[in-house]
C-alpha atoms as a PDB file:
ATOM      1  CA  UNK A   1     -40.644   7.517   7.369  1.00  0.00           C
ATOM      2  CA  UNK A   2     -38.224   4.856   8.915  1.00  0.00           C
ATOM      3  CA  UNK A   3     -38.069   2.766   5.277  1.00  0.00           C
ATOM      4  CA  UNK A   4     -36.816   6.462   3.828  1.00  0.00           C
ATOM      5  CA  UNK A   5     -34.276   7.174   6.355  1.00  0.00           C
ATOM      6  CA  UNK A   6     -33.034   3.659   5.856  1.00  0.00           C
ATOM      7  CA  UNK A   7     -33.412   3.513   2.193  1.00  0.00           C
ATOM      8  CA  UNK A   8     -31.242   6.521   2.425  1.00  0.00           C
ATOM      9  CA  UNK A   9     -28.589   5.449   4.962  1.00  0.00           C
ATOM     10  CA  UNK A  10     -28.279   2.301   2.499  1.00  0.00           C
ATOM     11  CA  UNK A  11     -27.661   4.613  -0.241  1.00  0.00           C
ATOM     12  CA  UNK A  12     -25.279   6.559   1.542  1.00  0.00           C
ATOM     13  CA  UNK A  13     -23.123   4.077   2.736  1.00  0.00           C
ATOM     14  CA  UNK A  14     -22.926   1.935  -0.915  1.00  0.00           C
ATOM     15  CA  UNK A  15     -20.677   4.568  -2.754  1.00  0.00           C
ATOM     16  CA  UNK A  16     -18.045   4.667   0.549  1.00  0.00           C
ATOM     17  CA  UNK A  17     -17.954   0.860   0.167  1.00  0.00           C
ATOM     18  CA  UNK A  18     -17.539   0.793  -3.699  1.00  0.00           C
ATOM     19  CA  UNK A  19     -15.151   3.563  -3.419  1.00  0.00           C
ATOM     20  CA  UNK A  20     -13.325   1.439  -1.324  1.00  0.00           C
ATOM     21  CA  UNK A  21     -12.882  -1.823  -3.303  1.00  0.00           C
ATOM     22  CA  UNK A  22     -10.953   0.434  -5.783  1.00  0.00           C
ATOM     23  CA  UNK A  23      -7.938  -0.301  -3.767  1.00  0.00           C
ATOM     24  CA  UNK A  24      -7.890  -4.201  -5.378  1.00  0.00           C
ATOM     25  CA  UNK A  25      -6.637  -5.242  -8.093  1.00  0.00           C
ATOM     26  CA  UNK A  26      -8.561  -8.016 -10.073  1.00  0.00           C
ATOM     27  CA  UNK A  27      -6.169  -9.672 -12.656  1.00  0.00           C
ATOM     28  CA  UNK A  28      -5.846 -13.236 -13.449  1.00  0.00           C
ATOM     29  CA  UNK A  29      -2.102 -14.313 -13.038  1.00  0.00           C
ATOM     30  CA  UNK A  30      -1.708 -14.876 -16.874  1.00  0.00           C
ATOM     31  CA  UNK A  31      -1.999 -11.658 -17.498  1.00  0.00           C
ATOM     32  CA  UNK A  32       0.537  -9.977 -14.949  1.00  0.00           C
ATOM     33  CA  UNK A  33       3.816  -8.253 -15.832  1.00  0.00           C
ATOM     34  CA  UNK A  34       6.578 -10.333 -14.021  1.00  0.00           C
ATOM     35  CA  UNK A  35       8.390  -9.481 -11.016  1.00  0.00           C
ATOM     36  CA  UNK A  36      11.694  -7.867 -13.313  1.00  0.00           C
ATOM     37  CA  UNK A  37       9.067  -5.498 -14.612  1.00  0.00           C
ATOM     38  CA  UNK A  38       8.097  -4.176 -11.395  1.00  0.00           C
ATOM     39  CA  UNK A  39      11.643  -4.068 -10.487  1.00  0.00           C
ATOM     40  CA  UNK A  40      12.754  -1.791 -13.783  1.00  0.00           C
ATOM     41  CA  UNK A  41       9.618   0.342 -13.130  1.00  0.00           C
ATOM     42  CA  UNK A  42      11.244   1.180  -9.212  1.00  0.00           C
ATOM     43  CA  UNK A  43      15.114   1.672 -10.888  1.00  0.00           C
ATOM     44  CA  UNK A  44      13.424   4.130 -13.401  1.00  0.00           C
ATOM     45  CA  UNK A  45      11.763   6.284 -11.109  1.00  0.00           C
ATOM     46  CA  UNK A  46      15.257   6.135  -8.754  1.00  0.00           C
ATOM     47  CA  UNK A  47      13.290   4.047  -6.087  1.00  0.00           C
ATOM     48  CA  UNK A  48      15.589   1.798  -4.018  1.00  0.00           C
ATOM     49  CA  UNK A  49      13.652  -1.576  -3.386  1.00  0.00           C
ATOM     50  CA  UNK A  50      13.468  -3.307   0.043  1.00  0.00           C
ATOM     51  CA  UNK A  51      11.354  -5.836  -1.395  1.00  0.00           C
ATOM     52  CA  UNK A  52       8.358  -6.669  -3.752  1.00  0.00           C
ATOM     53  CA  UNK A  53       4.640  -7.985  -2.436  1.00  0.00           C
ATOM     54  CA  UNK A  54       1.398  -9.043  -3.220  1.00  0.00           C
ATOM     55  CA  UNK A  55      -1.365  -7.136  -1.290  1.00  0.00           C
ATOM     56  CA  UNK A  56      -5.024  -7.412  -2.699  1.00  0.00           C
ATOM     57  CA  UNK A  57      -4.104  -8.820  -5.610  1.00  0.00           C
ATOM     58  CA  UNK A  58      -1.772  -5.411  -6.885  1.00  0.00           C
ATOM     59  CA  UNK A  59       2.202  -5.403  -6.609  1.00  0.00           C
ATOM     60  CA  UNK A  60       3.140  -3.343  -3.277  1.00  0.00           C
ATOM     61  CA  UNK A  61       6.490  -1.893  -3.449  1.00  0.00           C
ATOM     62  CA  UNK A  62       8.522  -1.246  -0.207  1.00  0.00           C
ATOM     63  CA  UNK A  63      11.789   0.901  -0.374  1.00  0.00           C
ATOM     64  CA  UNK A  64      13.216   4.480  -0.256  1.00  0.00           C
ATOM     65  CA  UNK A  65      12.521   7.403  -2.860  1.00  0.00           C
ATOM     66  CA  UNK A  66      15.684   9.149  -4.570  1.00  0.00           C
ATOM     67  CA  UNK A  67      15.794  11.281  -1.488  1.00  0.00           C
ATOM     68  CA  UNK A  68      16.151   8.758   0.804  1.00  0.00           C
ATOM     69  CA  UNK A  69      12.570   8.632   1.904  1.00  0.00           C
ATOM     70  CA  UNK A  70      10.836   5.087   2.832  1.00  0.00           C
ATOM     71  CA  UNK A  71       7.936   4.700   0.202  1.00  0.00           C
ATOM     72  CA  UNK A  72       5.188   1.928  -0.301  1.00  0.00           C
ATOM     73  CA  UNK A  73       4.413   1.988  -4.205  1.00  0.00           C
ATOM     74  CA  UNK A  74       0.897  -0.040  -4.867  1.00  0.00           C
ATOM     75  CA  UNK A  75       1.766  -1.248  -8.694  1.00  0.00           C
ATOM     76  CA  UNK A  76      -0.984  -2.330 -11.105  1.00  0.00           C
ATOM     77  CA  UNK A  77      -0.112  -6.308 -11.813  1.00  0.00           C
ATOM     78  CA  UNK A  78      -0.894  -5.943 -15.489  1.00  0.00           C
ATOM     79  CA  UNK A  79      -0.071  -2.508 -16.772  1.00  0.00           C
ATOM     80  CA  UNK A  80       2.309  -1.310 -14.255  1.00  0.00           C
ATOM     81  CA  UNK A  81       0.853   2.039 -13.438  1.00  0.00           C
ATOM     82  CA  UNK A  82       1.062   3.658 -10.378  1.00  0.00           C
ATOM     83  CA  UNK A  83      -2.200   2.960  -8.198  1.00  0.00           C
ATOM     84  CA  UNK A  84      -0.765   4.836  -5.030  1.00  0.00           C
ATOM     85  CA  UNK A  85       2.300   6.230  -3.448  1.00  0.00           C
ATOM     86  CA  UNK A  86       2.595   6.921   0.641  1.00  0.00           C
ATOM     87  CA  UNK A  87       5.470   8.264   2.002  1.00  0.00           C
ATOM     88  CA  UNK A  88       6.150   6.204   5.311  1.00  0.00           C
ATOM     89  CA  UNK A  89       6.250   7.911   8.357  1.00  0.00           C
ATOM     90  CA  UNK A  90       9.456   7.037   9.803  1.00  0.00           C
ATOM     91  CA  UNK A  91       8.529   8.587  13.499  1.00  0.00           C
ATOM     92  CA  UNK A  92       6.284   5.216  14.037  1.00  0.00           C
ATOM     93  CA  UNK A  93       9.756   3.116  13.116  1.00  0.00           C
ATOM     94  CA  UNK A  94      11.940   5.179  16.086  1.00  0.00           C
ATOM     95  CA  UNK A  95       8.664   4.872  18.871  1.00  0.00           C
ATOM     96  CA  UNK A  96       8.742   1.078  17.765  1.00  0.00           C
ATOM     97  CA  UNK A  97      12.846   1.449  18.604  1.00  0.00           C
ATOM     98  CA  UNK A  98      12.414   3.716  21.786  1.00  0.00           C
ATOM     99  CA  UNK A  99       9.843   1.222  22.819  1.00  0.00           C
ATOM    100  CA  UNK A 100      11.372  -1.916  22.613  1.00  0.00           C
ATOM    101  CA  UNK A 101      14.767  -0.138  24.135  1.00  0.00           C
ATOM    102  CA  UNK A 102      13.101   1.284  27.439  1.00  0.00           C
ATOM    103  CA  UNK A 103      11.580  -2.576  27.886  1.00  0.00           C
ATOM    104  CA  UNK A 104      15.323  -4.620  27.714  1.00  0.00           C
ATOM    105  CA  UNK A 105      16.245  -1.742  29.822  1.00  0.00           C
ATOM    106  CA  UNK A 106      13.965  -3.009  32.464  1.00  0.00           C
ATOM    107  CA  UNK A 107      14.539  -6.139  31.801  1.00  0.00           C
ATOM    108  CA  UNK A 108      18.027  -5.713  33.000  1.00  0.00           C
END
């Protein structure tokens, strides 16, 4: 009974993990589009870029949507499509702000 239940639990837990690694991109170098690509690919979908990173091995766009909105774009190195898209919650940037205000206030 114990070697099913952890047969199972092993089972269970593989396709979260696999699911997971998704999230990477595994491209050699050669084969990436270059930077001015990624940066044509934001103008043409009216993103405004803050800058332009490498995160797990995928291009990770940082700006503001057409709207004004802050955005982090995860980019595909090789075929430039769109892996993910979050909206950035702005709220966390003015707590970081409050924060760091009310502590030079005491430090006054």
């Amino acid at each position: 009974m114990k070697t099913t239940l952890t047969i199972l639990g092993v089972l269970a837990v593989f396709p979260a993990g696999a699911a997971l690694a998704d999230d990477d991109c595994f491209v050699p170098m050669a084969d990436w589009q270059p930077r001015d690509a990624v940066a044509r690919l934001a103008e043409e979908n009216g993103w405004t870029m803050r800058r332009i990173k490498i995160d797990d091995g995928c291009y990770e766009i940082d700006g503001r949507d057409a709207e004004g909105r802050r955005i982090e774009v995860t980019v595909h190195p090789a075929t430039l499509e769109v892996i993910e898209f979050e909206y950035e919650n702005e709220d966390d940037d003015d707590d970081d702000r409050r924060r760091r205000d009310r502590e030079r206030e005491k430090d006054d």
